[in-house]
PDB file of N, CA and C in Angstrom:
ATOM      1  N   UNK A   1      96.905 107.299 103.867  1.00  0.00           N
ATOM      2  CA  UNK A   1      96.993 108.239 104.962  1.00  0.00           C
ATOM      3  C   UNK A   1      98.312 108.081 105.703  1.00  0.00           C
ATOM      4  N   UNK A   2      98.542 106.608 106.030  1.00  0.00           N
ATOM      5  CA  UNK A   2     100.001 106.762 106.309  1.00  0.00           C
ATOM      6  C   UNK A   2     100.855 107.096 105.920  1.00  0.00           C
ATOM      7  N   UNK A   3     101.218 106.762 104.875  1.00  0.00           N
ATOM      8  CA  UNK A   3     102.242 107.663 103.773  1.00  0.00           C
ATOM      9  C   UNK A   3     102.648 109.043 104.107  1.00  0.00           C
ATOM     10  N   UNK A   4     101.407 109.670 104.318  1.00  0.00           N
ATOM     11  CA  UNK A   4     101.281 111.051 104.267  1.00  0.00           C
ATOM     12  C   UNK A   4     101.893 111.621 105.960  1.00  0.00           C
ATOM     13  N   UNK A   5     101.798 110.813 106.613  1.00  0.00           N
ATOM     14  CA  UNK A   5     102.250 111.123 107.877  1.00  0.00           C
ATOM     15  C   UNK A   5     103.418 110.463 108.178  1.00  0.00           C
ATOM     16  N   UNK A   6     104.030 109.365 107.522  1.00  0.00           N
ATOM     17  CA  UNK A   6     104.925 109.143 107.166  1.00  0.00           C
ATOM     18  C   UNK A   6     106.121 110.300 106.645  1.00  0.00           C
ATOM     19  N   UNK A   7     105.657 110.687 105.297  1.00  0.00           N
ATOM     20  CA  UNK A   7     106.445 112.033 104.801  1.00  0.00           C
ATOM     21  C   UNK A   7     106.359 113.007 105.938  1.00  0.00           C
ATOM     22  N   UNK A   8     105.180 113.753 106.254  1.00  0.00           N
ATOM     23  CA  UNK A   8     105.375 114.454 107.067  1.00  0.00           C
ATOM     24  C   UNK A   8     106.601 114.608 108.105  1.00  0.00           C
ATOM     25  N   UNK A   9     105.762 113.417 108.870  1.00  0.00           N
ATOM     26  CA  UNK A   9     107.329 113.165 109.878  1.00  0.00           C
ATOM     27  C   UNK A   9     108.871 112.816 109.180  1.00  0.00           C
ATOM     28  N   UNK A  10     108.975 112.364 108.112  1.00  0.00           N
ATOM     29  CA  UNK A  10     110.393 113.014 107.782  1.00  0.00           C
ATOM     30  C   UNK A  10     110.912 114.015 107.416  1.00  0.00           C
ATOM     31  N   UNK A  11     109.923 114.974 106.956  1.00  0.00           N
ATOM     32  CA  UNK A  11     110.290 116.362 106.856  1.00  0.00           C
ATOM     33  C   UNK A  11     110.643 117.029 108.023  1.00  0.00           C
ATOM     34  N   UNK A  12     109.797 116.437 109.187  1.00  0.00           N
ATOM     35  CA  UNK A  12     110.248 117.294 110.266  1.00  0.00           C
ATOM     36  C   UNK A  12     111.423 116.762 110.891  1.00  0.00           C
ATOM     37  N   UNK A  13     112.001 115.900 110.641  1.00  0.00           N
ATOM     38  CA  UNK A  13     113.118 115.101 111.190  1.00  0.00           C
ATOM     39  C   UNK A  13     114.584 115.205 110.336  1.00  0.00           C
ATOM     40  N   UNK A  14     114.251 115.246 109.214  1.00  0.00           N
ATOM     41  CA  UNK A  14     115.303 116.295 108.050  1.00  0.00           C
ATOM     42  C   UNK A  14     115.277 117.543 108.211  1.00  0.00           C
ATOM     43  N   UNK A  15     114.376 118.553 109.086  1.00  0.00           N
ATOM     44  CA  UNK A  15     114.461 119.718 109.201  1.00  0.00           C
ATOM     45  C   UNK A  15     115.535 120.089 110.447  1.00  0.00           C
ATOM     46  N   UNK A  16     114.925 119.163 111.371  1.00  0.00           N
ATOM     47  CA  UNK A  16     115.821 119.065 112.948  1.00  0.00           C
ATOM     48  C   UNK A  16     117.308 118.744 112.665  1.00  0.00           C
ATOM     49  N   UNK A  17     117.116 117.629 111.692  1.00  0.00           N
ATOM     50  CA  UNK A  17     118.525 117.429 111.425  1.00  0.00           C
ATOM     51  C   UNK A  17     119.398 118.593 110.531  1.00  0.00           C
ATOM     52  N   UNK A  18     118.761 119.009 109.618  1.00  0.00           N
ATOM     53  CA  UNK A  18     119.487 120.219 108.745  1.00  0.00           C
ATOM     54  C   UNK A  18     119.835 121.133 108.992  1.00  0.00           C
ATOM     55  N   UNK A  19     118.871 121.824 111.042  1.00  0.00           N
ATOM     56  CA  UNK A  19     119.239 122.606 111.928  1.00  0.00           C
ATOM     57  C   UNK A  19     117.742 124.118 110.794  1.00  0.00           C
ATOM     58  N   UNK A  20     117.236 123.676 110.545  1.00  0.00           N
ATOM     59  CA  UNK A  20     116.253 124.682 109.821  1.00  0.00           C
ATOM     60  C   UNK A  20     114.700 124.319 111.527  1.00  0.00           C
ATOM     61  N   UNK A  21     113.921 125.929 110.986  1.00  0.00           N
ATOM     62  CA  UNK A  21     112.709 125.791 111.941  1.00  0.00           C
ATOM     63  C   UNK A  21     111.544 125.663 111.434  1.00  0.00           C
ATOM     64  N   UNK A  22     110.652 125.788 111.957  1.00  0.00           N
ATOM     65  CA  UNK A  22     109.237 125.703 111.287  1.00  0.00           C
ATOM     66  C   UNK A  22     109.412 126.852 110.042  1.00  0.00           C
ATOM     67  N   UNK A  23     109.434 127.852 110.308  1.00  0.00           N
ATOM     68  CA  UNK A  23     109.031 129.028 109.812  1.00  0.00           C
ATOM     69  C   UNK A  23     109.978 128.584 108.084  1.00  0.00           C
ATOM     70  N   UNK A  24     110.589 128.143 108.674  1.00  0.00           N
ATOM     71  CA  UNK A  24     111.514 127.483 106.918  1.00  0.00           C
ATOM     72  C   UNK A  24     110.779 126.893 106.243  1.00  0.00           C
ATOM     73  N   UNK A  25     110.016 124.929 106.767  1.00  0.00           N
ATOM     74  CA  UNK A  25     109.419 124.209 106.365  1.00  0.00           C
ATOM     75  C   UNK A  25     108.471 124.937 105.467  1.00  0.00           C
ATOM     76  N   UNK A  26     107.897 125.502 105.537  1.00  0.00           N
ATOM     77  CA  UNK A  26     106.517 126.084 104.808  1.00  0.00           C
ATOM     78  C   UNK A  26     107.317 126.716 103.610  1.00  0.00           C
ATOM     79  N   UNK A  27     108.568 126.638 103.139  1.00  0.00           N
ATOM     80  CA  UNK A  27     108.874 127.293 102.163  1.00  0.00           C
ATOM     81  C   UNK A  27     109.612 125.511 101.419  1.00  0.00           C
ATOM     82  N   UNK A  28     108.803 124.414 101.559  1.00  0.00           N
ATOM     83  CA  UNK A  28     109.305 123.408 101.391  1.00  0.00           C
ATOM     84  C   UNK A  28     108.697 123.000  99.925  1.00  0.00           C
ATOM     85  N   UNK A  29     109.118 122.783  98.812  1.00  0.00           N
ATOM     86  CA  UNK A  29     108.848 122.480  97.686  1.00  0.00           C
ATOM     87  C   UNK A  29     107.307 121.285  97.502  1.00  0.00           C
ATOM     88  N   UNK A  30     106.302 121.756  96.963  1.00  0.00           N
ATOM     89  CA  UNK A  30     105.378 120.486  97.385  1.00  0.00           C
ATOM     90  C   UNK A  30     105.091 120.123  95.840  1.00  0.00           C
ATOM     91  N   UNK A  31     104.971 118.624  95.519  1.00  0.00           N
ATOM     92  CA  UNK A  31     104.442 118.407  94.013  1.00  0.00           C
ATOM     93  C   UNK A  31     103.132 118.450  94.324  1.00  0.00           C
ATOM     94  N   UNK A  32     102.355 117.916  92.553  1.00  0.00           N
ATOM     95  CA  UNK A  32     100.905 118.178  92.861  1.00  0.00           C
ATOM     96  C   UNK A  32      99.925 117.772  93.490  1.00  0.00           C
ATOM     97  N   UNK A  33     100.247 116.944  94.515  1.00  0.00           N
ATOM     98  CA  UNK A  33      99.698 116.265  95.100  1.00  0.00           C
ATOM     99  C   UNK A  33      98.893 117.052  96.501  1.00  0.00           C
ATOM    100  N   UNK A  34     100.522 117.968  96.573  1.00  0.00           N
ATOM    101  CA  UNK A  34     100.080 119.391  98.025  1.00  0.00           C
ATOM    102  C   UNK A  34     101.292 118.479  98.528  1.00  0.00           C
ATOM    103  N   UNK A  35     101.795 117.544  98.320  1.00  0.00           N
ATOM    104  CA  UNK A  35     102.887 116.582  99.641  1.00  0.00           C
ATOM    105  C   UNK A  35     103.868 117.381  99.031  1.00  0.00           C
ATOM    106  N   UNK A  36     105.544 117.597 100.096  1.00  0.00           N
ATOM    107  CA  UNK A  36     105.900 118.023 100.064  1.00  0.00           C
ATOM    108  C   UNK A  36     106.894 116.840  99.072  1.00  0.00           C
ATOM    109  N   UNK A  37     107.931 118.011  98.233  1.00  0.00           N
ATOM    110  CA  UNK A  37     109.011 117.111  97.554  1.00  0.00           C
ATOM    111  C   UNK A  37     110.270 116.869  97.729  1.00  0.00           C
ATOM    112  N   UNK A  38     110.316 115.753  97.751  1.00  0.00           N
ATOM    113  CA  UNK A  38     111.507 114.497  98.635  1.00  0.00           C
ATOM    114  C   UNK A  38     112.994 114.389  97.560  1.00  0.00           C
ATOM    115  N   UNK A  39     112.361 114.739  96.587  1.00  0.00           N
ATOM    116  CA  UNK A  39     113.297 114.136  95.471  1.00  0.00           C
ATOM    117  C   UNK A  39     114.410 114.724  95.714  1.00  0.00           C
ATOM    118  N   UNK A  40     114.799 116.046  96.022  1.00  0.00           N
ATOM    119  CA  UNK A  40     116.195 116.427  96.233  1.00  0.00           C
ATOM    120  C   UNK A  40     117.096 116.066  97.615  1.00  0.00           C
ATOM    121  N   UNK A  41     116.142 115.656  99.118  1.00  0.00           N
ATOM    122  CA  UNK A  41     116.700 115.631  99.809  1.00  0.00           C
ATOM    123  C   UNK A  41     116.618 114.215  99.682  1.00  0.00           C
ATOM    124  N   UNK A  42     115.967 112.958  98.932  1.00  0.00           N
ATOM    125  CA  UNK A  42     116.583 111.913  98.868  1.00  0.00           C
ATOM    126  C   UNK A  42     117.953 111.550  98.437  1.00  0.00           C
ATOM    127  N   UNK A  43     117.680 111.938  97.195  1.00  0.00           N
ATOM    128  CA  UNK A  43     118.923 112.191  96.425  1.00  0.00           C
ATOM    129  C   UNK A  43     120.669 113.063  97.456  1.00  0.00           C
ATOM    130  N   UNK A  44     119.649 113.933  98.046  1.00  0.00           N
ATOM    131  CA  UNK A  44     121.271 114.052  99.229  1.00  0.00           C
ATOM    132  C   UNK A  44     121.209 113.277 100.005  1.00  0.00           C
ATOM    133  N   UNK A  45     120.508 112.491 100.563  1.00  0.00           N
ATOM    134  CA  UNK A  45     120.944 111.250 101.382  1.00  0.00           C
ATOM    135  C   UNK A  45     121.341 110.380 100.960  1.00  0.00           C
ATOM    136  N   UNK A  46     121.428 109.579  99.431  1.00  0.00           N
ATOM    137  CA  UNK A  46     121.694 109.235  99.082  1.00  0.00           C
ATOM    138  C   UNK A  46     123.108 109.252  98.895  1.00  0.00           C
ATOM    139  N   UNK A  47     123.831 110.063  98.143  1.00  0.00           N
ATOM    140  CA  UNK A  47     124.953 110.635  98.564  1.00  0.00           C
ATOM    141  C   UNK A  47     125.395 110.428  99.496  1.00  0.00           C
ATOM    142  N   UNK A  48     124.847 111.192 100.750  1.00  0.00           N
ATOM    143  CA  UNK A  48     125.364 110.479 102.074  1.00  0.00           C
ATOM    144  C   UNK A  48     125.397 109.413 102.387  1.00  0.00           C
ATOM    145  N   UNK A  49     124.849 108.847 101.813  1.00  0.00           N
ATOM    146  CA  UNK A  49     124.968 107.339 102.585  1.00  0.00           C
ATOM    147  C   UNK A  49     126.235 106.594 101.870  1.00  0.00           C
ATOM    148  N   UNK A  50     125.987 106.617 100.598  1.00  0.00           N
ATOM    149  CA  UNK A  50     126.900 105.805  99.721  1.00  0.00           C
ATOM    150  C   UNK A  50     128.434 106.456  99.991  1.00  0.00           C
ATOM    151  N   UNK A  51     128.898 107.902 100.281  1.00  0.00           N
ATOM    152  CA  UNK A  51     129.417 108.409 100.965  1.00  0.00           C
ATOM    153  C   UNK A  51     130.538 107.741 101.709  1.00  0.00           C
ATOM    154  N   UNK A  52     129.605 107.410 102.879  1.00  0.00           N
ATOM    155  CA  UNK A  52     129.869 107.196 104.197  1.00  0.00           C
ATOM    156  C   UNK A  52     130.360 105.967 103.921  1.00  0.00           C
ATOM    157  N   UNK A  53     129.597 105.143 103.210  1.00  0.00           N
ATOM    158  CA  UNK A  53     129.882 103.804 103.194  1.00  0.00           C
ATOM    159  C   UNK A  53     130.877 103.751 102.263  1.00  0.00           C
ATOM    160  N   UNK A  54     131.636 104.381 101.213  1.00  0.00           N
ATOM    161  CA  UNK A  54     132.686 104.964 100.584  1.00  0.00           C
ATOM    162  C   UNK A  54     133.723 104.477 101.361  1.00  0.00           C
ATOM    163  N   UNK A  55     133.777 105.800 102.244  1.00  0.00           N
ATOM    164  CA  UNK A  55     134.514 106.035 103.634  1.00  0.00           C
ATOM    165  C   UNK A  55     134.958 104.676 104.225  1.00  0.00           C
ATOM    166  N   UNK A  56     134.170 104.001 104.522  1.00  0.00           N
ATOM    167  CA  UNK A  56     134.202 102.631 105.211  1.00  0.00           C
ATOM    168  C   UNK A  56     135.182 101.763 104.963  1.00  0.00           C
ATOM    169  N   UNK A  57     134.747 101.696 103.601  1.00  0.00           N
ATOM    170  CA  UNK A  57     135.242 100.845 102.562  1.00  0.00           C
ATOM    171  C   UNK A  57     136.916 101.064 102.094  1.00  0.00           C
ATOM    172  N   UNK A  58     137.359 102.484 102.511  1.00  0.00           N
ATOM    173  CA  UNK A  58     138.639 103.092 101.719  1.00  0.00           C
ATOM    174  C   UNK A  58     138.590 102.945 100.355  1.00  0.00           C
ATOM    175  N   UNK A  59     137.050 103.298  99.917  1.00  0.00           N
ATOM    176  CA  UNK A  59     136.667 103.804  98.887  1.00  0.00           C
ATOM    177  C   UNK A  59     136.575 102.545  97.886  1.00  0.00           C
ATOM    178  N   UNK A  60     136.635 101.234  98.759  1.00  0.00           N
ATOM    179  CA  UNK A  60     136.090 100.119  96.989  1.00  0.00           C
ATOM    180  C   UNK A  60     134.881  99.875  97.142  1.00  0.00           C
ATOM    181  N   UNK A  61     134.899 100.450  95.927  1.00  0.00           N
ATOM    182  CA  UNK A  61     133.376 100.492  95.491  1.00  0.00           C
ATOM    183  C   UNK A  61     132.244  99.128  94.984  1.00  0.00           C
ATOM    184  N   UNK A  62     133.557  98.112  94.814  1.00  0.00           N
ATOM    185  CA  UNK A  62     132.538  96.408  95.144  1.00  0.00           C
ATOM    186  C   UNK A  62     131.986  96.137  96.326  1.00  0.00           C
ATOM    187  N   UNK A  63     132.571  96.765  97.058  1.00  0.00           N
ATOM    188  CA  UNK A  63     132.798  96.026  98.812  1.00  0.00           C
ATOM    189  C   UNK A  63     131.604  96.847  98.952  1.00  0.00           C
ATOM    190  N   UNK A  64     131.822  98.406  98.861  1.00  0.00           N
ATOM    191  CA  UNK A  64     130.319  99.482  98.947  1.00  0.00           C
ATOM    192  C   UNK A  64     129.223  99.003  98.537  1.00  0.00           C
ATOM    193  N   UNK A  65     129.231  98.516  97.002  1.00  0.00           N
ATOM    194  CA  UNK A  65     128.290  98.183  96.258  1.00  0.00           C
ATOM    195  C   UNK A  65     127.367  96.883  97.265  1.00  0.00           C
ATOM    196  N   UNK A  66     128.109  96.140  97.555  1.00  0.00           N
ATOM    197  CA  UNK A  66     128.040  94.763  98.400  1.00  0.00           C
ATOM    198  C   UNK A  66     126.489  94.979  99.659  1.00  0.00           C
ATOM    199  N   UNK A  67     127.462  96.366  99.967  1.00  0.00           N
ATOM    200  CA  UNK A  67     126.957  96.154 101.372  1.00  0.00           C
ATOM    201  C   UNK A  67     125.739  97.073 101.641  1.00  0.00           C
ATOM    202  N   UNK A  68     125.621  97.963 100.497  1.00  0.00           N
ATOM    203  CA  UNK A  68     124.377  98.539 100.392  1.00  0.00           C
ATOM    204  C   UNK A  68     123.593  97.730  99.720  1.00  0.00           C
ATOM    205  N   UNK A  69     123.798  96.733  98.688  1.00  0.00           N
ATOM    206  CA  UNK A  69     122.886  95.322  97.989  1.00  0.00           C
ATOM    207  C   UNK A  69     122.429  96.777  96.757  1.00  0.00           C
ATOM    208  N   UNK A  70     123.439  96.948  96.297  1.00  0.00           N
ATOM    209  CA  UNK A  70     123.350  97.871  94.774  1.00  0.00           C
ATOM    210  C   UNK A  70     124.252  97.383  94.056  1.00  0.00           C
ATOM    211  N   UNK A  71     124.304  97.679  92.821  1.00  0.00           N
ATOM    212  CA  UNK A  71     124.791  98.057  91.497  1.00  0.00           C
ATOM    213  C   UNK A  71     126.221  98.696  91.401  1.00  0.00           C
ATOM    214  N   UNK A  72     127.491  98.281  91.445  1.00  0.00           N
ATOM    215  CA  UNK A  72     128.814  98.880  91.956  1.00  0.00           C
ATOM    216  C   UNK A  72     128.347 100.065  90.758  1.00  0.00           C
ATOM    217  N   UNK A  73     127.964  99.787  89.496  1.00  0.00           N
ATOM    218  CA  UNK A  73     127.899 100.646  88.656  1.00  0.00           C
ATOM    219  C   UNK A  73     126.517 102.003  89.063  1.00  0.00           C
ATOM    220  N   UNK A  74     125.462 102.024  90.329  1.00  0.00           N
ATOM    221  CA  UNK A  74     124.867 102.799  90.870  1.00  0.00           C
ATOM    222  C   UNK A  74     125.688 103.504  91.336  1.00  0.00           C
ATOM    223  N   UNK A  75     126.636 102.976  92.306  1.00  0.00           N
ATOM    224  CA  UNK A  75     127.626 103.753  92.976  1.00  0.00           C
ATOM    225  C   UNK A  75     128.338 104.764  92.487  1.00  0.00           C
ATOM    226  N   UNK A  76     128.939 104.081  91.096  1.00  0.00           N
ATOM    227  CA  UNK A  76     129.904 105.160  90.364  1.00  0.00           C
ATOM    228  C   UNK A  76     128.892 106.188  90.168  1.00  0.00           C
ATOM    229  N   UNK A  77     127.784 105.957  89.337  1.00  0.00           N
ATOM    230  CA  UNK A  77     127.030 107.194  89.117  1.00  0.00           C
ATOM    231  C   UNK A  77     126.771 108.299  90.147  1.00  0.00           C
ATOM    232  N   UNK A  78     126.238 107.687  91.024  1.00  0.00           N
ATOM    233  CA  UNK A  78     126.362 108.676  92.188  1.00  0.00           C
ATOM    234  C   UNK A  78     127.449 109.429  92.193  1.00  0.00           C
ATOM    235  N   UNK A  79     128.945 108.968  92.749  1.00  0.00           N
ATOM    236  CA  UNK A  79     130.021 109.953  92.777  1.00  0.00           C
ATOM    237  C   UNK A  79     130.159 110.742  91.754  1.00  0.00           C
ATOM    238  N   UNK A  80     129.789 110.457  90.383  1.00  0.00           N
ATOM    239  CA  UNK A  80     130.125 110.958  89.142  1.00  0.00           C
ATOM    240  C   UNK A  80     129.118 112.284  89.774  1.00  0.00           C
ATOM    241  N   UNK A  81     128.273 111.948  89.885  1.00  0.00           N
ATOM    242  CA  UNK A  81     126.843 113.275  90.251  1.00  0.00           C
ATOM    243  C   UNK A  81     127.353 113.923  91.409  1.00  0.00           C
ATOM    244  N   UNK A  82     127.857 113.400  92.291  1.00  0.00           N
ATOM    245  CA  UNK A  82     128.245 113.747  93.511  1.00  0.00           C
ATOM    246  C   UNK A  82     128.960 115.003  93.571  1.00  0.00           C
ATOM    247  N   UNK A  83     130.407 114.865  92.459  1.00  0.00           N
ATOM    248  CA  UNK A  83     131.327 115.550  92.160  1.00  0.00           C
ATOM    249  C   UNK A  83     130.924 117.053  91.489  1.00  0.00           C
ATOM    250  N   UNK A  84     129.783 116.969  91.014  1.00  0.00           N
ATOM    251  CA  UNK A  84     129.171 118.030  89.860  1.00  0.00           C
ATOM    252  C   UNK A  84     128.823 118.921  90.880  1.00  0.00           C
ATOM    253  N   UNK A  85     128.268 118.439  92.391  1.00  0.00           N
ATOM    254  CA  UNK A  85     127.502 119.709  93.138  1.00  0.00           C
ATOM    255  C   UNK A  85     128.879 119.629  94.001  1.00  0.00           C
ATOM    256  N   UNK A  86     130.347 119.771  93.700  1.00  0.00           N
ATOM    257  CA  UNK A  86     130.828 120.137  94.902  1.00  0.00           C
ATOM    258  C   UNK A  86     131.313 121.248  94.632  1.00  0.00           C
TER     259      UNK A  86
END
């Protein structure tokens, strides 16, 4: 049950943040469960984050890798993916 109100409340907190309203949410992708699906806006936070922490870094990607406690070779993948949706 928590979980579920868990998700919830990040949908509505990724919505506030994305600048979208209710009347949007309800057009929110749900798997079969009926919960709504996370997988794409994880995946853009993801991005963002590694991103940012990019940024930080002046882009070395050990130091990134480091400080998120990942895989320098996660990292690359990401940008590699990153680059495809720009």
């Amino acid at each position: 049950m928590s979980t579920i109100i868990d998700q919830q409340a990040l949908v509505r907190q990724l919505s506030l943040i994305l600048g979208e309203n209710e009347s949007q949410s309800q057009y929110t992708p749900r798997n079969h469960s009926g919960d709504p699906d996370l997988s794409g806006v994880l995946d853009s936070l993801g991005y963002a984050v590694i991103e940012s922490v990019l940024q930080h870094t002046r882009g070395n990607q050990c130091q990134a890798a480091r400080i998120l406690g990942i895989n320098r070779g996660t990292i690359r993948i990401y940008w590699r993916k990153s680059r495809h949706y720009v």
